[in-house]
Protein backbone atom coordinates (compact mmCIF):
# COMPACT_ATOMS: atom_id res chain seq x y z
CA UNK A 1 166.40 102.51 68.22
CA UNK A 2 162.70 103.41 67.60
CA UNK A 3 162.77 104.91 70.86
CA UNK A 4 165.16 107.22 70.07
CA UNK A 5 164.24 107.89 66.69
CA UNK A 6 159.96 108.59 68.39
CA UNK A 7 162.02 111.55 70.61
CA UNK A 8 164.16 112.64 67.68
CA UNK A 9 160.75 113.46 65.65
CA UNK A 10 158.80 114.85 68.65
CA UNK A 11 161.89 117.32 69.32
CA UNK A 12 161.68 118.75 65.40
CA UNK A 13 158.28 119.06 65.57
CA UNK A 14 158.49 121.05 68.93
CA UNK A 15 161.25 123.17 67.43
CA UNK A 16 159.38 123.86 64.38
CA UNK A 17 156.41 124.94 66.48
CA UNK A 18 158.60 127.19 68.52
CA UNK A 19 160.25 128.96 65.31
CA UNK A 20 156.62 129.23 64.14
CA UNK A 21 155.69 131.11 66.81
CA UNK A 22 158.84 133.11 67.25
CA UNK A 23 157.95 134.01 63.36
CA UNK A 24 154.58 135.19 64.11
CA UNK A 25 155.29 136.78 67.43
CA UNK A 26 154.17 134.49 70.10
CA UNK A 27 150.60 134.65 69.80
CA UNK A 28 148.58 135.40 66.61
CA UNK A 29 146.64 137.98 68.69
CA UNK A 30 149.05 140.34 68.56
CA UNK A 31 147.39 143.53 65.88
CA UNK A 32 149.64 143.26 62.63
CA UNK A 33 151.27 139.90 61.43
CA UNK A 34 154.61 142.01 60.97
CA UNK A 35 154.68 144.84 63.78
CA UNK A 36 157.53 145.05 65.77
CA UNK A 37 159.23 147.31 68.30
CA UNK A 38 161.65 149.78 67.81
CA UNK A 39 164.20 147.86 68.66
CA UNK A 40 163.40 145.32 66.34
CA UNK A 41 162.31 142.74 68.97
CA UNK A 42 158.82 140.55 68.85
CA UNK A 43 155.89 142.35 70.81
CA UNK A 44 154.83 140.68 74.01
CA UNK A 45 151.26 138.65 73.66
CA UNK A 46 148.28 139.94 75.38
CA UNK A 47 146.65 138.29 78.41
CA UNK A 48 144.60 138.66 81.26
CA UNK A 49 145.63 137.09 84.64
CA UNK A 50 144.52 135.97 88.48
CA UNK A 51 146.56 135.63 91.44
CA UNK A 52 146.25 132.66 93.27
CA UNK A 53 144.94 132.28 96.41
CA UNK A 54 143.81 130.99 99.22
CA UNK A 55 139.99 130.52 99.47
CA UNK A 56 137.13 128.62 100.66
CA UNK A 57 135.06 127.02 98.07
CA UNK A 58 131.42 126.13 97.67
CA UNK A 59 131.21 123.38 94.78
CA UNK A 60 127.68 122.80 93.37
CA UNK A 61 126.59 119.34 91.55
CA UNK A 62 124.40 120.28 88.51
CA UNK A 63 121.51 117.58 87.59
CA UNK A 64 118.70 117.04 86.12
CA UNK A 65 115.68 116.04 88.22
CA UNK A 66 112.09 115.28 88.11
CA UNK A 67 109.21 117.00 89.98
CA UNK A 68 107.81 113.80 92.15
CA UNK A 69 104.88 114.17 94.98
CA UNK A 70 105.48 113.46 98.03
CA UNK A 71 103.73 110.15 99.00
CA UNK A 72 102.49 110.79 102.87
CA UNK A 73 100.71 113.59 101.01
CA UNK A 74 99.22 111.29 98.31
CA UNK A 75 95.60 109.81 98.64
CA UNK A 76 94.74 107.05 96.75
CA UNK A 77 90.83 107.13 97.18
CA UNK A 78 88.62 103.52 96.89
CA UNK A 79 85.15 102.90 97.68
CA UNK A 80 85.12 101.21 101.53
CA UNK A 81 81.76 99.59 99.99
CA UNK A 82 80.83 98.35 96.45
CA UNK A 83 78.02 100.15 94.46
CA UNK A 84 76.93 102.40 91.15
CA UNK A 85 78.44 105.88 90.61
CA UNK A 86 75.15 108.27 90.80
CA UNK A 87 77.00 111.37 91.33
CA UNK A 88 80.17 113.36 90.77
CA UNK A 89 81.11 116.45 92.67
CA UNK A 90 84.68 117.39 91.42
CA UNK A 91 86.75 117.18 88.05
CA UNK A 92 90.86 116.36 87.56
CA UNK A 93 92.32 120.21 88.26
CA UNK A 94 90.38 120.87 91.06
CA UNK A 95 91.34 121.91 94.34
CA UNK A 96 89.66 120.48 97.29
CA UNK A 97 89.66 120.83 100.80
CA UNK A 98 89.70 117.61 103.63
CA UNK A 99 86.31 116.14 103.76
CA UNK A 100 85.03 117.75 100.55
CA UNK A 101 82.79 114.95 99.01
CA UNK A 102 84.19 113.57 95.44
CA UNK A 103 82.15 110.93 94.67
CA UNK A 104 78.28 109.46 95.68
CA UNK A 105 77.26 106.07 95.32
CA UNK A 106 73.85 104.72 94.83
CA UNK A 107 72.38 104.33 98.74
CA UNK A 108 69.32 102.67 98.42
CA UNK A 109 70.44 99.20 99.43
CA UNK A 110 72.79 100.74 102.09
CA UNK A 111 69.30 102.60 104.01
CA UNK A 112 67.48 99.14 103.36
CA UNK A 113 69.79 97.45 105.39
CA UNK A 114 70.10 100.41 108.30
CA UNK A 115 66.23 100.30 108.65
CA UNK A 116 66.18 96.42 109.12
CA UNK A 117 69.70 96.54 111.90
CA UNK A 118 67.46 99.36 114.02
CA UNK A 119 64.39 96.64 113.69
CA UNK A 120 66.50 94.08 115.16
CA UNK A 121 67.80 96.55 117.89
CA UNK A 122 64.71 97.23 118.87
CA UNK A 123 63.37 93.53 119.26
CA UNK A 124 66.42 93.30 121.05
CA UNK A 125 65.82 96.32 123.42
CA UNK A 126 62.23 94.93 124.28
CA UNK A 127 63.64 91.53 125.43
CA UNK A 128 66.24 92.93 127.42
CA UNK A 129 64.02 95.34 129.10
CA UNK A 130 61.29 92.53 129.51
CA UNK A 131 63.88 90.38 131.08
CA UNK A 132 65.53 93.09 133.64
CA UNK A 133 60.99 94.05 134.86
CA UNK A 134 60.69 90.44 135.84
CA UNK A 135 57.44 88.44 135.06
CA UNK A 136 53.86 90.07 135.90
CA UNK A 137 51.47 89.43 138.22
CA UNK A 138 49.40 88.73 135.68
CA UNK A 139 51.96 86.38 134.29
CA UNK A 140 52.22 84.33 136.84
CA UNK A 141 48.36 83.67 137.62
CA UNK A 142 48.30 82.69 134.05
CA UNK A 143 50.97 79.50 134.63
CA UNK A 144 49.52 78.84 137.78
CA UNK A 145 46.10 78.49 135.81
CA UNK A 146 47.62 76.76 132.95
CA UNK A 147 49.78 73.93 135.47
CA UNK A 148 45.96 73.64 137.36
CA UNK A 149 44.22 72.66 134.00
CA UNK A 150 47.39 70.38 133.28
CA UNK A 151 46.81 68.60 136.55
CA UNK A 152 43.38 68.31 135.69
CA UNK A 153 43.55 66.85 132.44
CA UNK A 154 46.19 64.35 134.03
CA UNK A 155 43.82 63.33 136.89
CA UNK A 156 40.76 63.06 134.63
CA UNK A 157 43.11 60.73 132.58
CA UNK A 158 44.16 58.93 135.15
CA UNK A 159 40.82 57.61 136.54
CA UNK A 160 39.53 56.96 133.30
CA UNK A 161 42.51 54.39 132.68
CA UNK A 162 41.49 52.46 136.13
CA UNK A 163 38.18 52.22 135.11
CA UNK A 164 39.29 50.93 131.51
CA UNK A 165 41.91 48.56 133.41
CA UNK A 166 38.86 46.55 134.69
CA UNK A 167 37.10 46.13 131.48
CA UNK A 168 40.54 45.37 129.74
CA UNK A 169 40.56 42.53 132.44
CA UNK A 170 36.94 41.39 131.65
CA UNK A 171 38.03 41.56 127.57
CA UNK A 172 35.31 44.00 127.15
CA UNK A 173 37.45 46.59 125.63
CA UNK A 174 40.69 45.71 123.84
CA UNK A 175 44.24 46.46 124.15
CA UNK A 176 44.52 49.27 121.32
CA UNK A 177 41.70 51.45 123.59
CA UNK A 178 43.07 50.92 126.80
CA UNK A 179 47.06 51.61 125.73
CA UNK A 180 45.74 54.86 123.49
CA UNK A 181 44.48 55.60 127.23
CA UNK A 182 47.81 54.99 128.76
CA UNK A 183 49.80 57.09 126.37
CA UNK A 184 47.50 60.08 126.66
CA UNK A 185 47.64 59.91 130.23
CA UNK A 186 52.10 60.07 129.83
CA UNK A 187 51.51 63.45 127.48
CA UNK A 188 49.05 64.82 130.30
CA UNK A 189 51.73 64.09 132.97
CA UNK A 190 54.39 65.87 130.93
CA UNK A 191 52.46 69.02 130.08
CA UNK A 192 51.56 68.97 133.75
CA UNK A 193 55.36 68.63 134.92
CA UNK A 194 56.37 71.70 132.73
CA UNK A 195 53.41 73.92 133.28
CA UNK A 196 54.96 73.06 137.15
CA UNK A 197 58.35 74.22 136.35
CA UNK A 198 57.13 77.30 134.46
CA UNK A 199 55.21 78.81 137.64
CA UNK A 200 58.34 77.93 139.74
CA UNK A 201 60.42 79.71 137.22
CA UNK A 202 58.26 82.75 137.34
CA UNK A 203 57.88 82.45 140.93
CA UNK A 204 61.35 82.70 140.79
CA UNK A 205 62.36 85.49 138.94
CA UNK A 206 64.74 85.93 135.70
CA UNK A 207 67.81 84.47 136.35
CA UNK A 208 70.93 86.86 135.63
CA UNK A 209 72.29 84.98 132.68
CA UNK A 210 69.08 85.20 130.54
CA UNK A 211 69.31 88.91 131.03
CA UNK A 212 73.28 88.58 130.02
CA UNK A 213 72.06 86.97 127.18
CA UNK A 214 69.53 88.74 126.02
CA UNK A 215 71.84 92.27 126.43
CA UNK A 216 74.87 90.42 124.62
CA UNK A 217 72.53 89.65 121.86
CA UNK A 218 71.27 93.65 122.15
CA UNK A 219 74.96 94.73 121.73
CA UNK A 220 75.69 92.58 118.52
CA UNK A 221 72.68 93.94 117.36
CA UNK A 222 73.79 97.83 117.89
CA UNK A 223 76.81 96.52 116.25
CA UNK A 224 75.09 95.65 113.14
CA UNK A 225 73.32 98.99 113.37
CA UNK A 226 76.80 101.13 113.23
CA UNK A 227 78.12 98.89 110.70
CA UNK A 228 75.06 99.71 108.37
CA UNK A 229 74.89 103.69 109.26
CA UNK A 230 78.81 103.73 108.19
CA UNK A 231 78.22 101.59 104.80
CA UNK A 232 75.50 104.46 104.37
CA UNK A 233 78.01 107.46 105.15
CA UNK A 234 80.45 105.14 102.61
CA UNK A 235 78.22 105.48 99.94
CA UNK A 236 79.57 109.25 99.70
CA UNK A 237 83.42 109.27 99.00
CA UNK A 238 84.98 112.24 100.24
CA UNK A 239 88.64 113.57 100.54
CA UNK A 240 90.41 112.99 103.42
CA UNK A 241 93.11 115.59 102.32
CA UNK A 242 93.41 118.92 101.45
CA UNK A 243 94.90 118.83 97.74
CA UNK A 244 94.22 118.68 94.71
CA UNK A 245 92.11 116.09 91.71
CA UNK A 246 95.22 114.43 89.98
CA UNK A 247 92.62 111.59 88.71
CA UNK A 248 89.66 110.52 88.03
CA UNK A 249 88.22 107.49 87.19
CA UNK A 250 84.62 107.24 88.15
CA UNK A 251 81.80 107.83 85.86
CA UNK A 252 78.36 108.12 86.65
CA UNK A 253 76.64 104.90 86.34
CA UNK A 254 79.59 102.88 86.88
CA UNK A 255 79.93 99.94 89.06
CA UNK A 256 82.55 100.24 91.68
CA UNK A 257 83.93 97.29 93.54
CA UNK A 258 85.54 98.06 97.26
CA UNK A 259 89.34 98.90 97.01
CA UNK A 260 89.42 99.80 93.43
CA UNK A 261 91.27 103.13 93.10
CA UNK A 262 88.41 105.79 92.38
CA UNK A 263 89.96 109.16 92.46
CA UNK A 264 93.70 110.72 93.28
CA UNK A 265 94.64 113.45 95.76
CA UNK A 266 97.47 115.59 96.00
CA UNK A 267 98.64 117.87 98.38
CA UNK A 268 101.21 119.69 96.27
CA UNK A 269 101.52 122.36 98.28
CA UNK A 270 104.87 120.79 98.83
CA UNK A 271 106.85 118.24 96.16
CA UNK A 272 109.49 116.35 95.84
CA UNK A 273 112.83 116.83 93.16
CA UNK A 274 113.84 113.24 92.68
CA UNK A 275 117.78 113.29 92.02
CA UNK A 276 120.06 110.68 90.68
CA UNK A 277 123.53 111.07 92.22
CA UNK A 278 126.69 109.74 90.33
CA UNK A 279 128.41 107.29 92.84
CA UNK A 280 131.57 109.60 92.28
CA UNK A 281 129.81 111.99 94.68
CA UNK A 282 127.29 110.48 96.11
CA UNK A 283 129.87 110.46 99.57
CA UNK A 284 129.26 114.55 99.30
CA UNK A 285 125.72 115.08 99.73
CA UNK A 286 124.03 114.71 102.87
CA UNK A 287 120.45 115.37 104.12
CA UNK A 288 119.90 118.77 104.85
CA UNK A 289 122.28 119.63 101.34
CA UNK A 290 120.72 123.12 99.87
CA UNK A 291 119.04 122.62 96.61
CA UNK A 292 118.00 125.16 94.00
CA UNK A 293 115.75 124.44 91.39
CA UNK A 294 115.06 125.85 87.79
CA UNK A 295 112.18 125.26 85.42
CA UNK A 296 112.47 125.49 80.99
CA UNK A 297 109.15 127.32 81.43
CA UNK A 298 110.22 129.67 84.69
CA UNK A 299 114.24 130.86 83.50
CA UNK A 300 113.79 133.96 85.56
CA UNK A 301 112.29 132.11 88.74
CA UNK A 302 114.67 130.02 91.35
CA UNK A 303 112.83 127.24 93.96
CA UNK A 304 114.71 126.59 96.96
CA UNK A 305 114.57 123.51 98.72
CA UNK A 306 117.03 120.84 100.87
CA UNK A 307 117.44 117.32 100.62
CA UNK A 308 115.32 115.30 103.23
CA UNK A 309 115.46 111.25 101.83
CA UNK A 310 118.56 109.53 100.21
CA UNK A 311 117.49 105.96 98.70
CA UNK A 312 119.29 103.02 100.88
CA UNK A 313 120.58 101.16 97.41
CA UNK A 314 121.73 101.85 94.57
CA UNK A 315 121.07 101.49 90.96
CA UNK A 316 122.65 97.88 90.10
CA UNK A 317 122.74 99.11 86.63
CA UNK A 318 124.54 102.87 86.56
CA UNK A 319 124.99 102.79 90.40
CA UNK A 320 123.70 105.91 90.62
CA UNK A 321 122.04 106.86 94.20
CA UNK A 322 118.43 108.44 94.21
CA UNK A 323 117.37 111.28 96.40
CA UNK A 324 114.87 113.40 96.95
CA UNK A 325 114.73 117.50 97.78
CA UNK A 326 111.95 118.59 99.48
CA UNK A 327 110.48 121.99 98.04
CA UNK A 328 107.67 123.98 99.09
CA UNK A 329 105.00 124.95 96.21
CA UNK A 330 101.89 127.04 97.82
CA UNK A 331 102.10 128.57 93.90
CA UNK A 332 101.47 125.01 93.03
CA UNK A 333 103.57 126.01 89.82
CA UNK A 334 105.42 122.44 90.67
CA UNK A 335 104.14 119.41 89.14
CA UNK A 336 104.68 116.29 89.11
CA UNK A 337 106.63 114.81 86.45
CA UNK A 338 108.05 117.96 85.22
CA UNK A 339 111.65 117.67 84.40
CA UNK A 340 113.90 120.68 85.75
CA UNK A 341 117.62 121.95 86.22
CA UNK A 342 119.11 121.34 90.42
CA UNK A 343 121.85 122.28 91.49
CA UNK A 344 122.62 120.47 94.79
CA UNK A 345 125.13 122.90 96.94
CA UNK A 346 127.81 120.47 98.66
CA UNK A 347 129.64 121.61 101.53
CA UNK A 348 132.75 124.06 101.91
CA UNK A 349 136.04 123.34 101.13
CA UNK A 350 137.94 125.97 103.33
CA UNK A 351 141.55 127.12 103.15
CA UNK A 352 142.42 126.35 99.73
CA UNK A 353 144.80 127.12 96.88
CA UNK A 354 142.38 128.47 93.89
CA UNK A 355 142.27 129.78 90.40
CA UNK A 356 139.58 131.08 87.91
CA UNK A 357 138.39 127.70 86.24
CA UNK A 358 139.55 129.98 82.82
CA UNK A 359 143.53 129.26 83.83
CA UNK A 360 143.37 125.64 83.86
CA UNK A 361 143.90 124.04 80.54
CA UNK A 362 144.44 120.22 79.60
CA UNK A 363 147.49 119.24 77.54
CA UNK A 364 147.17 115.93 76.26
CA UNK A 365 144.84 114.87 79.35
CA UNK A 366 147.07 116.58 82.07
CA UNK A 367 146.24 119.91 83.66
CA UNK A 368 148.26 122.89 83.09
CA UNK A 369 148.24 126.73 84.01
CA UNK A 370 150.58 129.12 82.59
CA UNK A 371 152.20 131.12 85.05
CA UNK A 372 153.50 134.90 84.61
CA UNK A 373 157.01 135.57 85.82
CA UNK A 374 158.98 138.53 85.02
CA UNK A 375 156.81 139.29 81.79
CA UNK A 376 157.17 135.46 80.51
CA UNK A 377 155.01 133.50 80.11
CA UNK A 378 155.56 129.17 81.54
CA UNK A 379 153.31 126.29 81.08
CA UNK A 380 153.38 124.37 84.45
CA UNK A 381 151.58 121.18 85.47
CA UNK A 382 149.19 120.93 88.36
CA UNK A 383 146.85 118.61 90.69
CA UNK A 384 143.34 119.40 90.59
CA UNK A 385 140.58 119.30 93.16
CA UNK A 386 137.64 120.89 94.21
CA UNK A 387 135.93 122.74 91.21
CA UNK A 388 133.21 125.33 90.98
CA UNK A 389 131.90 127.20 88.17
CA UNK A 390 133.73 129.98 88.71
CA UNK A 391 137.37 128.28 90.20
CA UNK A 392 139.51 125.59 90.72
CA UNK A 393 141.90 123.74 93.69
CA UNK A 394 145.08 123.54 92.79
CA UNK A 395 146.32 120.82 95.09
CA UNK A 396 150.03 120.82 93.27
CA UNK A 397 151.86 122.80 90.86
CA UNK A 398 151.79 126.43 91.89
CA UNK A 399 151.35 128.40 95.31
CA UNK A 400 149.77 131.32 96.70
CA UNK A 401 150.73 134.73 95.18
CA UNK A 402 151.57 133.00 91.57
CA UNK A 403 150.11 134.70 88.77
CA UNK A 404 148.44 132.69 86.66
CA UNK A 405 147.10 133.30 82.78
CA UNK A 406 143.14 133.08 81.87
CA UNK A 407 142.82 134.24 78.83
CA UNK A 408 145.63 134.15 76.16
CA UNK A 409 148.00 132.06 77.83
CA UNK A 410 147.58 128.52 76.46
CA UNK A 411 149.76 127.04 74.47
CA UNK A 412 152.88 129.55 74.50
CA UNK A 413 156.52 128.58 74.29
CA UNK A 414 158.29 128.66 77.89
CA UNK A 415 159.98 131.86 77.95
CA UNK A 416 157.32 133.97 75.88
CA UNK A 417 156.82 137.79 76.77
CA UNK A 418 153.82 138.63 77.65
CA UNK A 419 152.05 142.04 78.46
CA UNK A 420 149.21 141.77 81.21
CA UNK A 421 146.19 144.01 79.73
CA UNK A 422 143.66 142.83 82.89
CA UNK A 423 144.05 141.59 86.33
CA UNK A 424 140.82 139.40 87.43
């Protein structure tokens, strides 16, 4: 019962809009609430109409992106070695070119240690180079002359203990003397055995391994020596990009621990456009997708660019899909963080049915065109598809030829006359 009486009320109300509009003539955009034709009958309503057709389409995705820099093309600059700021050479703005210096560090302790490494290395230079002559002539008479003297001392020593070995029999001398005697004579005999060894040793040559050790102690020692004449070439901080002064945090006089980020570089002679893709159509854009990009403060002025990275997750939150556009920017009128209008191209959609976007209207939440047929005018119900800015896929509801209202047409009674005043 309520369901009939619900149809009952929507019928009056749709006959009483139809004698409405039969009253008024249709449309209210017909000049004169009461003209008429000559034959007394209501004047056809005004509108302009498309045919439809088939087509193929080039939808766009409008967004809203940021201006991001690329990161290969970002330098990060630290100090590779503590020390005081003592000069700066560049401000934030500035361009600079690779190996430009930015920043100088006190050197003073960094030339204190270079001067003691080439000491070393040369200490070390002389013993190797001693080691790889050989011993001198001279040398070697002088441990020949010392082992004589050594043999001499021992001998002397020796004959003065047998003489005291008698008297320590005889207890004219006592035991303290004679074994002072004794151990004398044991240091005499030792100096004499190494002063021995030492003239064969020289006799003999240098053996190969002192020299190996001598020029592996030379090589750590050259080692050193680079290591300070780099932390002296560290003391001045330079770019290692061309680009330009994003940041910077030094100040002169201030103390600088290694890896703390001193200054910023950016090459921005290309950026990114960071993009956040609705999952709905996130499946339609691909890398190498056109992009074209529009700044508030540059209306007139149109960067072109194509996507190059698409993020591998999405957000958990929106699930929105990030990517980025690469752009070029050798105006540098791109930075980063600036917010800007992209439209992301997507690809064609060939052979289909299309209208203007104008004819498609939405009665309560379904899509409708009003089609033209022998000067009437007839709201019909269609499946959407592909849109553009400028037209629309009709996937159902009409087919090619139809002629199809956009302008004027909504909301007229099936059956209305209608007079076409502009084909589009």
């Amino acid at each position: 019962m309520k369901r009939m009486t619900s149809l009952f009320r929507a019928c009056s109300l749709r006959l009483l809009l139809l004698a409405v509009l039969l009253a008024a003539g249709c449309s209210s955009n017909v000049p004169g609430e009461d003209e008429v034709t000559d034959s007394g009958a209501l004047p056809p309503v005004r509108v302009q109409v498309a045919k439809a057709q088939r087509i193929t389409l080039r939808p766009t995705l409008d967004l809203v992106g940021t201006i991001t820099p690329i990161p290969e093309r970002t330098a990060v600059i630290s100090p590779q070695v503590g020390g005081w700021v003592q000069q700066l050479h560049v401000v934030e703005g500035e361009s600079v070119q690779a190996g430009a210096p930015l920043v100088d560090l006190e050197p003073r302790l960094a030339q204190s240690a270079l001067q003691r490494a080439r000491a070393v290395v040369a200490e070390k230079c002389a013993v190797v180079r001693r080691l790889q002559r050989g011993y001198l002539p001279q040398e070697i008479a002088g441990a020949r002359q010392d082992a004589g003297k050594a043999a001499a001392t021992a001998s002397g020593l020796r004959n003065e203990l047998a003489a005291l070995k008698g008297l320590l029999d005889r207890n004219e001398i006592s035991a303290v003397l004679y074994q002072t005697k004794a151990d004398a004579l044991k240091a005499a005999e030792a100096t004499q055995a190494s002063a021995k060894e030492r003239v064969k040793l020289l006799e003999a040559g240098t053996r190969p391994e002192m020299v190996d050790e001598a020029q592996g102690q030379l090589d750590a020692a050259k080692a050193d020596l680079a290591q300070a004449n780099l932390n002296l070439q560290w003391c001045t901080i330079s770019s290692p990009i061309d680009g330009v002064v994003v940041q910077m945090l030094a100040r002169r006089g201030q103390f600088f621990d290694r890896a703390v980020p001193l200054v910023t570089v950016m090459d921005l002679s290309q950026v990114f456009v960071q993009l956040r893709i609705p999952s709905r159509d996130f499946g339609k854009v691909r890398r190498g997708s056109q992009v074209e990009i529009r700044l508030t403060s540059l209306p007139d002025r149109t960067f072109h660019g194509q996507v190059t990275r698409i993020s591998g997750q999405a957000d958990p939150l929106t699930g929105n899909v990030v990517v980025f556009a690469s752009l070029p920017n050798e105006d540098l009128l791109l930075r980063p963080e600036l917010n800007c209008q992209a439209r992301i191209w997507l690809p064609e959609v060939a052979n289909v049915l299309a209208v203007p976007l104008a004819a498609v209207a939405d009665h309560s939440g379904t899509p409708v065109v009003t089609v033209i047929r022998a000067g009437q005018a007839y709201e019909v119900e269609v499946e959407t598809g592909v849109e553009t800015h400028q037209r629309a896929e009709i996937r159902k509801g009409l087919s090619p030829g139809d002629i199809v209202a956009t302008e004027g047409g909504y909301g007229l009674p099936d059956g209305c006359p209608v007079q076409v005043i502009e084909r589009k």
